[in-house]
N, C-alpha and C. Protein backbone atom coordinates (compact mmCIF):
# COMPACT_ATOMS: atom_id res chain seq x y z
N UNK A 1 0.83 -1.18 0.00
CA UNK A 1 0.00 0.00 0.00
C UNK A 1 0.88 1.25 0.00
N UNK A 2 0.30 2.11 -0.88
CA UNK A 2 1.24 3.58 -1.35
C UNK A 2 0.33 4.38 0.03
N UNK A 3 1.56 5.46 0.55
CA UNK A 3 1.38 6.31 1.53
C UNK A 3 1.36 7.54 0.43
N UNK A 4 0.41 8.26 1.24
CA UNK A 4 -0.24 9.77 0.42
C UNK A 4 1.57 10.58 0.47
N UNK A 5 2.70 10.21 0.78
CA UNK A 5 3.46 11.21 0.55
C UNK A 5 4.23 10.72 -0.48
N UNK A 6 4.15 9.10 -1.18
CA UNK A 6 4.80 8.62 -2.18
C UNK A 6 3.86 8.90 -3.23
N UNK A 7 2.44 9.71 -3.30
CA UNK A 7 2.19 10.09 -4.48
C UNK A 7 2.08 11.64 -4.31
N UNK A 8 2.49 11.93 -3.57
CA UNK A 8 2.47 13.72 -3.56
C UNK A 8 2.85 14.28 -4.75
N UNK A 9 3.77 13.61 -5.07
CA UNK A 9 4.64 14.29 -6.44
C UNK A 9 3.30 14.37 -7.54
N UNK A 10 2.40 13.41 -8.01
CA UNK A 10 1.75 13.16 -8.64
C UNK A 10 0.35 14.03 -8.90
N UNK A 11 -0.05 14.48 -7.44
CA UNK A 11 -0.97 15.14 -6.96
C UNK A 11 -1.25 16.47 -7.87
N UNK A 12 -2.18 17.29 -7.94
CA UNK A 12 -1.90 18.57 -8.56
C UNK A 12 -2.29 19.15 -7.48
N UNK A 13 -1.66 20.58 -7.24
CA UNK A 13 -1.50 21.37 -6.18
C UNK A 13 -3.14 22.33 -6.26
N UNK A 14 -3.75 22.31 -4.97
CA UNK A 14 -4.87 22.93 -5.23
C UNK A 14 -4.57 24.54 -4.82
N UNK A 15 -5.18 25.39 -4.99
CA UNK A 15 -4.88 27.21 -4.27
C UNK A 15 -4.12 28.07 -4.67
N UNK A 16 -3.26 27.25 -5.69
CA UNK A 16 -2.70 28.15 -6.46
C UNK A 16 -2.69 29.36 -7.15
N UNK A 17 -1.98 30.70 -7.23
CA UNK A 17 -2.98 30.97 -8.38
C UNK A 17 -2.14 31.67 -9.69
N UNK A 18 -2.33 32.09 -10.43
CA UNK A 18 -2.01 31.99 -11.70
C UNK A 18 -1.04 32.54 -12.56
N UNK A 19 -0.47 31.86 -13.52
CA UNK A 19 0.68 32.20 -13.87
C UNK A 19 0.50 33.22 -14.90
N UNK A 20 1.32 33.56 -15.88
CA UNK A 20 1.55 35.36 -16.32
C UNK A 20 0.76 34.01 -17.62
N UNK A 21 1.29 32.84 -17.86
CA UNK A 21 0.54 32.65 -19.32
C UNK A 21 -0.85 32.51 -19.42
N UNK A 22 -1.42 32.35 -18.39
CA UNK A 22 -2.89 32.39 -17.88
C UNK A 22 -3.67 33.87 -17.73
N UNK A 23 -2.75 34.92 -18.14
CA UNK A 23 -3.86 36.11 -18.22
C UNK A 23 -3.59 36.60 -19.08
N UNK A 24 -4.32 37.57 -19.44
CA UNK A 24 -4.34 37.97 -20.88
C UNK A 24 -5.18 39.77 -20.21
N UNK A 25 -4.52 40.92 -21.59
CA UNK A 25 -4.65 42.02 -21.44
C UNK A 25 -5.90 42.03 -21.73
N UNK A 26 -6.90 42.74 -20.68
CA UNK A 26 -7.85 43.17 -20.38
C UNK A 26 -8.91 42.92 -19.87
N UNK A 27 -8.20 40.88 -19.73
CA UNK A 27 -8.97 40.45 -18.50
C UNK A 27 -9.43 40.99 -17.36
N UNK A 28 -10.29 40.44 -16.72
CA UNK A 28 -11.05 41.31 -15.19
C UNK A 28 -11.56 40.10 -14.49
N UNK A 29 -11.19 40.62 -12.96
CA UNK A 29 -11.35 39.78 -11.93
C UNK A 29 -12.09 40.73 -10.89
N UNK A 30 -13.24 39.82 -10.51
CA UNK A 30 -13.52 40.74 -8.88
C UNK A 30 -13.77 40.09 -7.66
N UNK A 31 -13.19 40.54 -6.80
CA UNK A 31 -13.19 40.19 -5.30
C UNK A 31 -14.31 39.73 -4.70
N UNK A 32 -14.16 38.77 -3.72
CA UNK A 32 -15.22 38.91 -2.78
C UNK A 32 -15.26 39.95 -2.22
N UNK A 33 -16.95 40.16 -1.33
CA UNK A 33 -16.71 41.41 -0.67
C UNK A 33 -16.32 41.52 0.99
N UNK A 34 -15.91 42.27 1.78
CA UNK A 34 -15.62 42.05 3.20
C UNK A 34 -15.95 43.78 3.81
N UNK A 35 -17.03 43.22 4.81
CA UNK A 35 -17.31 44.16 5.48
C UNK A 35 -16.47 44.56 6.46
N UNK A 36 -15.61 45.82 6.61
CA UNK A 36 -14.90 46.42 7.68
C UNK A 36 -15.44 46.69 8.82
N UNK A 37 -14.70 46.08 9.87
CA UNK A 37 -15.64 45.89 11.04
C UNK A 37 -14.60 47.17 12.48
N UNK A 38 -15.36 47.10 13.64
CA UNK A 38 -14.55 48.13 14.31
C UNK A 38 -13.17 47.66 14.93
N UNK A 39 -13.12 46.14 14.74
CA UNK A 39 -11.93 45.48 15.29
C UNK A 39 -10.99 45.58 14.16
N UNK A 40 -11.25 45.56 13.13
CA UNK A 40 -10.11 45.68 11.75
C UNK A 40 -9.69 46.82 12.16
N UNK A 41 -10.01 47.88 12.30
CA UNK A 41 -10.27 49.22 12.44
C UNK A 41 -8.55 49.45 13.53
N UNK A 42 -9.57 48.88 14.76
CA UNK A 42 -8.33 49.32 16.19
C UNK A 42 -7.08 48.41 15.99
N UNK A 43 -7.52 46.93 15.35
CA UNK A 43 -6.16 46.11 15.25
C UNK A 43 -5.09 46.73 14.21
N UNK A 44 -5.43 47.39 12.91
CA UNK A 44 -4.90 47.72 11.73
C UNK A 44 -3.88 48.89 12.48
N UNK A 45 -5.00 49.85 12.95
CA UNK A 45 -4.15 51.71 13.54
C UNK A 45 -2.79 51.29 14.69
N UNK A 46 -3.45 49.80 15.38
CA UNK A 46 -2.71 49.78 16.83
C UNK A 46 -1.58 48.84 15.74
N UNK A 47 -1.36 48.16 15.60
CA UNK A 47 -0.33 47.25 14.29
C UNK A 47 0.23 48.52 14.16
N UNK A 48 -0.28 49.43 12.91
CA UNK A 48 1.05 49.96 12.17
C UNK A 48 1.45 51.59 13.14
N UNK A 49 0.68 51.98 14.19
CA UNK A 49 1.43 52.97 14.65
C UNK A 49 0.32 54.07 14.27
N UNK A 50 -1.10 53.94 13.47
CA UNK A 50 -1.52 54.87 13.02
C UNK A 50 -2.64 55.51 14.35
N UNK A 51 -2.39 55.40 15.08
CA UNK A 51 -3.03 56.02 16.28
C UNK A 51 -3.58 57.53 16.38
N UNK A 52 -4.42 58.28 15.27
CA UNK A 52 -4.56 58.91 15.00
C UNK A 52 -5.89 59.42 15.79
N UNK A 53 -6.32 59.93 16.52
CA UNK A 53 -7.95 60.47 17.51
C UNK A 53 -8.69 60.02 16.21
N UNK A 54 -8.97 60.33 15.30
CA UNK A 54 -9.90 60.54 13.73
C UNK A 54 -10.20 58.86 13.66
N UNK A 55 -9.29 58.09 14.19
CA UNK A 55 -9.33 56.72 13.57
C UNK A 55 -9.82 56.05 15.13
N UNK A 56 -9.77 56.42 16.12
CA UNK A 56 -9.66 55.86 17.37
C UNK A 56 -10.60 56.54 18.45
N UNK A 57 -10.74 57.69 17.93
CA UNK A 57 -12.43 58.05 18.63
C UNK A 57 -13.51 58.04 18.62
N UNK A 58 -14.39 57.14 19.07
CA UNK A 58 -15.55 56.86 18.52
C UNK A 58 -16.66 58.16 18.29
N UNK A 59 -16.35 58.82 19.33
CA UNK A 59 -17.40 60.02 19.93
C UNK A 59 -17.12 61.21 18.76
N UNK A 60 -15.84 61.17 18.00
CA UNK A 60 -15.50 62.18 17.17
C UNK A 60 -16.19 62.05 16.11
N UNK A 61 -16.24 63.41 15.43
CA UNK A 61 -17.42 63.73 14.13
C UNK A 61 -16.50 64.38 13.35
N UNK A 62 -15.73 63.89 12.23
CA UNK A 62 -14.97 64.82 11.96
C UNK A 62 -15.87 64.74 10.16
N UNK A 63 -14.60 65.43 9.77
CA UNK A 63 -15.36 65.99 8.33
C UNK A 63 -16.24 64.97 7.35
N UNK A 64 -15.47 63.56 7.26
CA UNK A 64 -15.74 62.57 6.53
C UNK A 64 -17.00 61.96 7.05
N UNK A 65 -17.33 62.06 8.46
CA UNK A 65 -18.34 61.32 9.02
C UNK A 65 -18.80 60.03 8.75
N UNK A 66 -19.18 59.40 10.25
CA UNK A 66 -19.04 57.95 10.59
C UNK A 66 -17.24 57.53 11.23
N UNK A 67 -17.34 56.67 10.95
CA UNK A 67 -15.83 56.37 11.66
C UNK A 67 -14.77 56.13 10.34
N UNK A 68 -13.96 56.71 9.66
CA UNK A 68 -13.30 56.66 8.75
C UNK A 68 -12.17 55.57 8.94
N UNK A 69 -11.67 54.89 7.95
CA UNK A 69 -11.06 53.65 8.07
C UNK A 69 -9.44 54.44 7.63
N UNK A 70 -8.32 54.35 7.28
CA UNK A 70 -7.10 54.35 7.04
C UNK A 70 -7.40 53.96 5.20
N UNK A 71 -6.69 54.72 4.17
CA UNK A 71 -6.61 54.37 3.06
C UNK A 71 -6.10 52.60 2.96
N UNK A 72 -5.23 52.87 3.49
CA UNK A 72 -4.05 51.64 3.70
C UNK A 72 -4.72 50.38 4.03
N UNK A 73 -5.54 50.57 5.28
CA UNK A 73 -6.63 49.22 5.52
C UNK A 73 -7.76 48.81 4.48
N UNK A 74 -7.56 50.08 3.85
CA UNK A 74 -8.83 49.39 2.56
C UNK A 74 -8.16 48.80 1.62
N UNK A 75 -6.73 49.15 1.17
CA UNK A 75 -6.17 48.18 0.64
C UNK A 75 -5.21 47.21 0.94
N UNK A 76 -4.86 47.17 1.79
CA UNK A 76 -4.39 45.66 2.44
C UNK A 76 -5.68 44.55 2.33
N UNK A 77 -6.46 44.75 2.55
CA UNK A 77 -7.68 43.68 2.61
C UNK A 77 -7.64 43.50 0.99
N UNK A 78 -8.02 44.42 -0.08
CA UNK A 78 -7.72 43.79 -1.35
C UNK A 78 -6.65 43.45 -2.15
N UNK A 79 -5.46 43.71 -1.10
CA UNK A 79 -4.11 42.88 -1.44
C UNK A 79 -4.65 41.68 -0.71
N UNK A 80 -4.78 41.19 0.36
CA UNK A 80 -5.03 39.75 0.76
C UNK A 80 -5.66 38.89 -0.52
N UNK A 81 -6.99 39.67 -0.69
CA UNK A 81 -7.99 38.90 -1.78
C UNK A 81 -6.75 38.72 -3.06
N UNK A 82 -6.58 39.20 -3.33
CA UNK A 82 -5.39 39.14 -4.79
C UNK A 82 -4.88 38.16 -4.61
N UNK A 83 -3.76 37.92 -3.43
CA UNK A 83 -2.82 37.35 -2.76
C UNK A 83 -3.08 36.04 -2.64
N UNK A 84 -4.40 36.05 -1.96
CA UNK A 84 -4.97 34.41 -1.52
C UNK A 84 -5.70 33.46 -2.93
N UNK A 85 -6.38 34.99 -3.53
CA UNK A 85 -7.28 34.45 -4.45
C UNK A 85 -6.36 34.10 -6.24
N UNK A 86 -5.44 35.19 -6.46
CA UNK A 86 -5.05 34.98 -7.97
C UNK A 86 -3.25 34.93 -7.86
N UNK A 87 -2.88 35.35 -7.29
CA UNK A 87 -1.01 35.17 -7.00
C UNK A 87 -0.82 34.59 -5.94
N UNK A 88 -1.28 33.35 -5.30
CA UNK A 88 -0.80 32.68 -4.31
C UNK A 88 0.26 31.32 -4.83
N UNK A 89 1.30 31.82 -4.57
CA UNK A 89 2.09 31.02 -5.08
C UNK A 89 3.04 31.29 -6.44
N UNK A 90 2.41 32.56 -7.03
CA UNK A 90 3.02 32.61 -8.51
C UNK A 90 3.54 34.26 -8.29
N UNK A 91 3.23 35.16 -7.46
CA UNK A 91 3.29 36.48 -7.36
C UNK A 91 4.85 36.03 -6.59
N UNK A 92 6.19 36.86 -7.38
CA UNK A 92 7.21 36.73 -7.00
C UNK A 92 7.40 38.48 -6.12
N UNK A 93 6.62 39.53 -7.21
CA UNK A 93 7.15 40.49 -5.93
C UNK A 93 6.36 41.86 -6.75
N UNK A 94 5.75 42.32 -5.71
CA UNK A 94 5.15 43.67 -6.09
C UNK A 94 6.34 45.30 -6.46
N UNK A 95 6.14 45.41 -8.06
CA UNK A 95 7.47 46.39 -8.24
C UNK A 95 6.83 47.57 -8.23
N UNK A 96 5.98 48.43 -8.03
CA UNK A 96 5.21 49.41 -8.27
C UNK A 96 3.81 49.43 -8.23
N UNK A 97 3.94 50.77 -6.84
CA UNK A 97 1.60 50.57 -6.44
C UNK A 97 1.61 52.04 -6.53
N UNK A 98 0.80 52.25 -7.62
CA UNK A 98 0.08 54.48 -7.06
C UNK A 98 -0.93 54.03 -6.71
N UNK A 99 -1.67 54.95 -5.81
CA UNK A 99 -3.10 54.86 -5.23
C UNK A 99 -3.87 56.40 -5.48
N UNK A 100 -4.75 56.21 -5.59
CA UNK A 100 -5.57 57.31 -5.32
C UNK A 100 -6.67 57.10 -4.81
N UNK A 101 -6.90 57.97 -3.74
CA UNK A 101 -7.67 57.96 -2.75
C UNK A 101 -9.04 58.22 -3.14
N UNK A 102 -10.44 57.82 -3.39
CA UNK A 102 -11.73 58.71 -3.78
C UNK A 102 -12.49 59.24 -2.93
N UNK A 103 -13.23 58.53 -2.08
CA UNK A 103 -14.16 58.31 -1.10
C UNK A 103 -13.56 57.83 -0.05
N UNK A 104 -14.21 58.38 1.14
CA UNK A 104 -13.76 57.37 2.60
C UNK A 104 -14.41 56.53 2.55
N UNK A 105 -13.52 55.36 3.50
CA UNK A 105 -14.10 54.30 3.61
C UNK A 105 -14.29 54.29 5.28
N UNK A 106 -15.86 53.92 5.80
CA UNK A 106 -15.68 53.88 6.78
C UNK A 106 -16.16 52.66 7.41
N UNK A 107 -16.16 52.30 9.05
CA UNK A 107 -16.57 51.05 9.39
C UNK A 107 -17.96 50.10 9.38
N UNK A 108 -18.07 49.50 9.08
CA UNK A 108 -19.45 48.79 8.86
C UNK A 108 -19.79 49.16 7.25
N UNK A 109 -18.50 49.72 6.77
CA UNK A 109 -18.61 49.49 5.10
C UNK A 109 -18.20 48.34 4.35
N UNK A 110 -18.84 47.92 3.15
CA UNK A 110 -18.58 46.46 2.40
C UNK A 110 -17.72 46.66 1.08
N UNK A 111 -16.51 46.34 0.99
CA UNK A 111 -15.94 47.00 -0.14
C UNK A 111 -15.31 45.06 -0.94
N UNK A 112 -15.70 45.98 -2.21
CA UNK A 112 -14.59 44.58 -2.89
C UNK A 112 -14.16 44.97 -3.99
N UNK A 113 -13.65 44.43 -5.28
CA UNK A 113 -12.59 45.17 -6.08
C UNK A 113 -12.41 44.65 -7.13
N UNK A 114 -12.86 45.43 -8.58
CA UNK A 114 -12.57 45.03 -10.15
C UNK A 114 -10.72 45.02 -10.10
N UNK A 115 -10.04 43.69 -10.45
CA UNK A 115 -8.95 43.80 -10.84
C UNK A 115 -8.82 44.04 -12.64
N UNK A 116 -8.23 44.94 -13.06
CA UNK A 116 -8.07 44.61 -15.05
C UNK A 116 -6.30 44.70 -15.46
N UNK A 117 -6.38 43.40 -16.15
CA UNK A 117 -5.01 43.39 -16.50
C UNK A 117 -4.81 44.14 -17.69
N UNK A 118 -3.98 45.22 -17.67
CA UNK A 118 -3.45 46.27 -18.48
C UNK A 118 -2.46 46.16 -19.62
N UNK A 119 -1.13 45.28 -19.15
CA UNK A 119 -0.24 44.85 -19.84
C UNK A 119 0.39 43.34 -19.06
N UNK A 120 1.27 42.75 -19.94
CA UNK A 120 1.80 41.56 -19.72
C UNK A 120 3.25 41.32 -20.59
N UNK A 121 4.44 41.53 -19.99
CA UNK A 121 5.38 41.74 -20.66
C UNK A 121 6.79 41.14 -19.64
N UNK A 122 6.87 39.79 -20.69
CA UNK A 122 7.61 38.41 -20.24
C UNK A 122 8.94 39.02 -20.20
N UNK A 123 9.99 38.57 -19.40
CA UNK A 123 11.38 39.09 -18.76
C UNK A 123 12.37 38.05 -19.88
N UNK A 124 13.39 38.41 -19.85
CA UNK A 124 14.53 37.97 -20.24
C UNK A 124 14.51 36.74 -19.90
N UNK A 125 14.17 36.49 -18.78
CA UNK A 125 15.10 35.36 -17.99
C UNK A 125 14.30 34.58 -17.00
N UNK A 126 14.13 33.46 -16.34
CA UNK A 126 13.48 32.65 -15.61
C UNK A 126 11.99 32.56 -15.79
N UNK A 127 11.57 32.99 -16.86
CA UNK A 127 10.43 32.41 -17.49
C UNK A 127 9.34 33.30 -17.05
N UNK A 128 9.36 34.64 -15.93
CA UNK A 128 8.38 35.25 -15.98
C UNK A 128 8.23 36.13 -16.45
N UNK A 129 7.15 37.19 -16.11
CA UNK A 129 6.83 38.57 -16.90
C UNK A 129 6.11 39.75 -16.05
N UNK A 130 6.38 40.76 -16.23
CA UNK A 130 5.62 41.70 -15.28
C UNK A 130 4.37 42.24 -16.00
N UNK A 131 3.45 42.09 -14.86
CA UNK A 131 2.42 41.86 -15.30
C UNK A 131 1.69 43.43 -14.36
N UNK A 132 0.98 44.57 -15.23
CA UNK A 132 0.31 45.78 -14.91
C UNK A 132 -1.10 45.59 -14.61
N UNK A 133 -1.78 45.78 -13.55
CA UNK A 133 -3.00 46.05 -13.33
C UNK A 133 -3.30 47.26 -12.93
N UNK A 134 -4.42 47.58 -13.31
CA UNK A 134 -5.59 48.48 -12.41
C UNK A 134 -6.68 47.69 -11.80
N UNK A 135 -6.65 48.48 -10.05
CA UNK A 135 -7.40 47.57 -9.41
C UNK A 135 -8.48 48.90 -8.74
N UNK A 136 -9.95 48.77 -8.95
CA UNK A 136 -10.84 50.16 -9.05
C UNK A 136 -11.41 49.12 -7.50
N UNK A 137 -11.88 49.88 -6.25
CA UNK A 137 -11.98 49.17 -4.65
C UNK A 137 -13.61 50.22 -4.91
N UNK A 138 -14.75 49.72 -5.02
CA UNK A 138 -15.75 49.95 -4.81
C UNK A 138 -16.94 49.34 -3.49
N UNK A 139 -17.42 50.48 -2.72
CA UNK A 139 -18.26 50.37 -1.48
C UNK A 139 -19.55 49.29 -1.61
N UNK A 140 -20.53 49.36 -0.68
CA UNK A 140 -21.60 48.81 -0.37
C UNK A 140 -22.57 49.34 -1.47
N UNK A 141 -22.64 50.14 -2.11
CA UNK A 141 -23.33 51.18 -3.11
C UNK A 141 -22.73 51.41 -4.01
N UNK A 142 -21.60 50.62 -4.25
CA UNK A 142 -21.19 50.38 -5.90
C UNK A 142 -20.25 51.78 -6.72
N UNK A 143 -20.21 52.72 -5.52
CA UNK A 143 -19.35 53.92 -5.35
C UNK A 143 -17.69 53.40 -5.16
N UNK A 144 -17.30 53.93 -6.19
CA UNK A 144 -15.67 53.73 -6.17
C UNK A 144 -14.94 54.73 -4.94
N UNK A 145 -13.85 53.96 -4.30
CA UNK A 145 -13.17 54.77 -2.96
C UNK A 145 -11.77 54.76 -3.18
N UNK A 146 -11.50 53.54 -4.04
CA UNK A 146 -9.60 53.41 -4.27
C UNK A 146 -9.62 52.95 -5.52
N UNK A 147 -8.51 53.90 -6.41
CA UNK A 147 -8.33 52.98 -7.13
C UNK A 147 -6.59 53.05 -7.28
N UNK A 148 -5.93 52.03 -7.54
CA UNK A 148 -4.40 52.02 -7.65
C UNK A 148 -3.90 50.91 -8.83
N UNK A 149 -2.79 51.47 -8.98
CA UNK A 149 -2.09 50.54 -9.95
C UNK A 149 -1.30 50.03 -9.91
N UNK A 150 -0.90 48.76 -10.03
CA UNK A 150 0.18 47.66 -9.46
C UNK A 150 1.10 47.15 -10.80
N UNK A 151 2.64 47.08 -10.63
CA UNK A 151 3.55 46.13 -11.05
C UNK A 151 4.14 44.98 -10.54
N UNK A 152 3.31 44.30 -11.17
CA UNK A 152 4.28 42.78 -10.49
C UNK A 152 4.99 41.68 -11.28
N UNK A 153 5.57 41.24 -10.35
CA UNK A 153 6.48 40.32 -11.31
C UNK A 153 5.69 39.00 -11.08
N UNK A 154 5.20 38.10 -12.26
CA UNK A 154 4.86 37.00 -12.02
C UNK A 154 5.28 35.66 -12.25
N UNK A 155 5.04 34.73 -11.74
CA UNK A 155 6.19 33.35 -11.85
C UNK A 155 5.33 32.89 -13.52
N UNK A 156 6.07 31.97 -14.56
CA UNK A 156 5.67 31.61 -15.80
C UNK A 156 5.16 30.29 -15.07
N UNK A 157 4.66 29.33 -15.95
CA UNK A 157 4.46 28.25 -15.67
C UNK A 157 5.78 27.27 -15.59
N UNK A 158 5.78 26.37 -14.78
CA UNK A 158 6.86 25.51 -14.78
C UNK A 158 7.54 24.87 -16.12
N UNK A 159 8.58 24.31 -16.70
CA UNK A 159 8.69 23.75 -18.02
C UNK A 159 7.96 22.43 -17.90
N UNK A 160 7.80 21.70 -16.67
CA UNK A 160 7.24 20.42 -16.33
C UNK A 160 6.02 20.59 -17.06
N UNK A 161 5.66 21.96 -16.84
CA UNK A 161 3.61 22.17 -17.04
C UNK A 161 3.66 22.25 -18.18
N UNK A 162 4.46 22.89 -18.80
CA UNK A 162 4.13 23.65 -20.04
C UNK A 162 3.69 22.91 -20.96
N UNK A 163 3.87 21.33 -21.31
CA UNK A 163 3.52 20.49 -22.36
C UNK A 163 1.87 20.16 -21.74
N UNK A 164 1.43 20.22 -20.80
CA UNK A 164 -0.53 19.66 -20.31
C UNK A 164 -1.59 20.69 -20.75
């Protein structure tokens, strides 16, 4: 009897996600959505140092009104989704992010996110390519709040794969 680690090799890897020959310019991907809650909120500010009254007082009313979230926490959550959902495993390294800020995002808001691949342009060498998106972060009401643009470098498919 074969033990599950003498056919591992054999196995295909599930969660992966996708290599630069698998997208194509002008494809589009969108996120699940995730509601920002008041614990994302205090864990995110108290983590990176952003301890700001605006972000950490509940009782405060400031211009944006409601409890305003950190640009940064609205997109870390749709870097996760990216991360977990389409470059897990194949995303070698983020070379370039602009952001622009639209709308606040505040707590007990539901945001998720059109990714569109822009360009795709294979490297010299080890088989990958950097790959350009625009990623548009739209609210509970379908109102755009972030949108930014990413360079990344992505892994090619293995030479093993390349013949299936």
């Amino acid at each position: 009897m074969e033990s599950a680690s003498d056919t591992s090799h054999e196995a295909s890897l599930i969660g992966r996600g996708l290599f630069w020959q698998d997208m194509s310019v002008g494809q589009k991907f969108r996120t699940f959505t995730r509601t920002i809650t008041e614990a994302d909120l205090v864990h995110f500010v108290t983590l990176t140092g952003m301890v700001d009254s605006g972000f950490l007082d509940a009782t405060a009313s400031g211009p944006m009104g409601g409890r305003p979230v950190p640009a940064a926490l609205t997109y870390s959550i749709i870097e996760g989704f990216i991360v977990q959902s389409l470059i897990r495993g194949t995303g070698v390294a983020m070379l370039a992010c602009a952001q622009e800020a639209i709308a606040p995002v505040r707590v007990n808001d539901t945001i998720h996110a059109l990714i569109e691949i822009t360009a795709i342009r294979p490297t010299s060498s080890n088989g990958r390519a950097i790959v350009d998106s625009v990623i548009s972060i739209f609210n509970q009401n379908e109102q755009p709040v972030l949108r930014y643009t990413s360079k990344r470098m992505i892994a090619g498919r293995p030479i093993a794969e390349q013949s299936r």
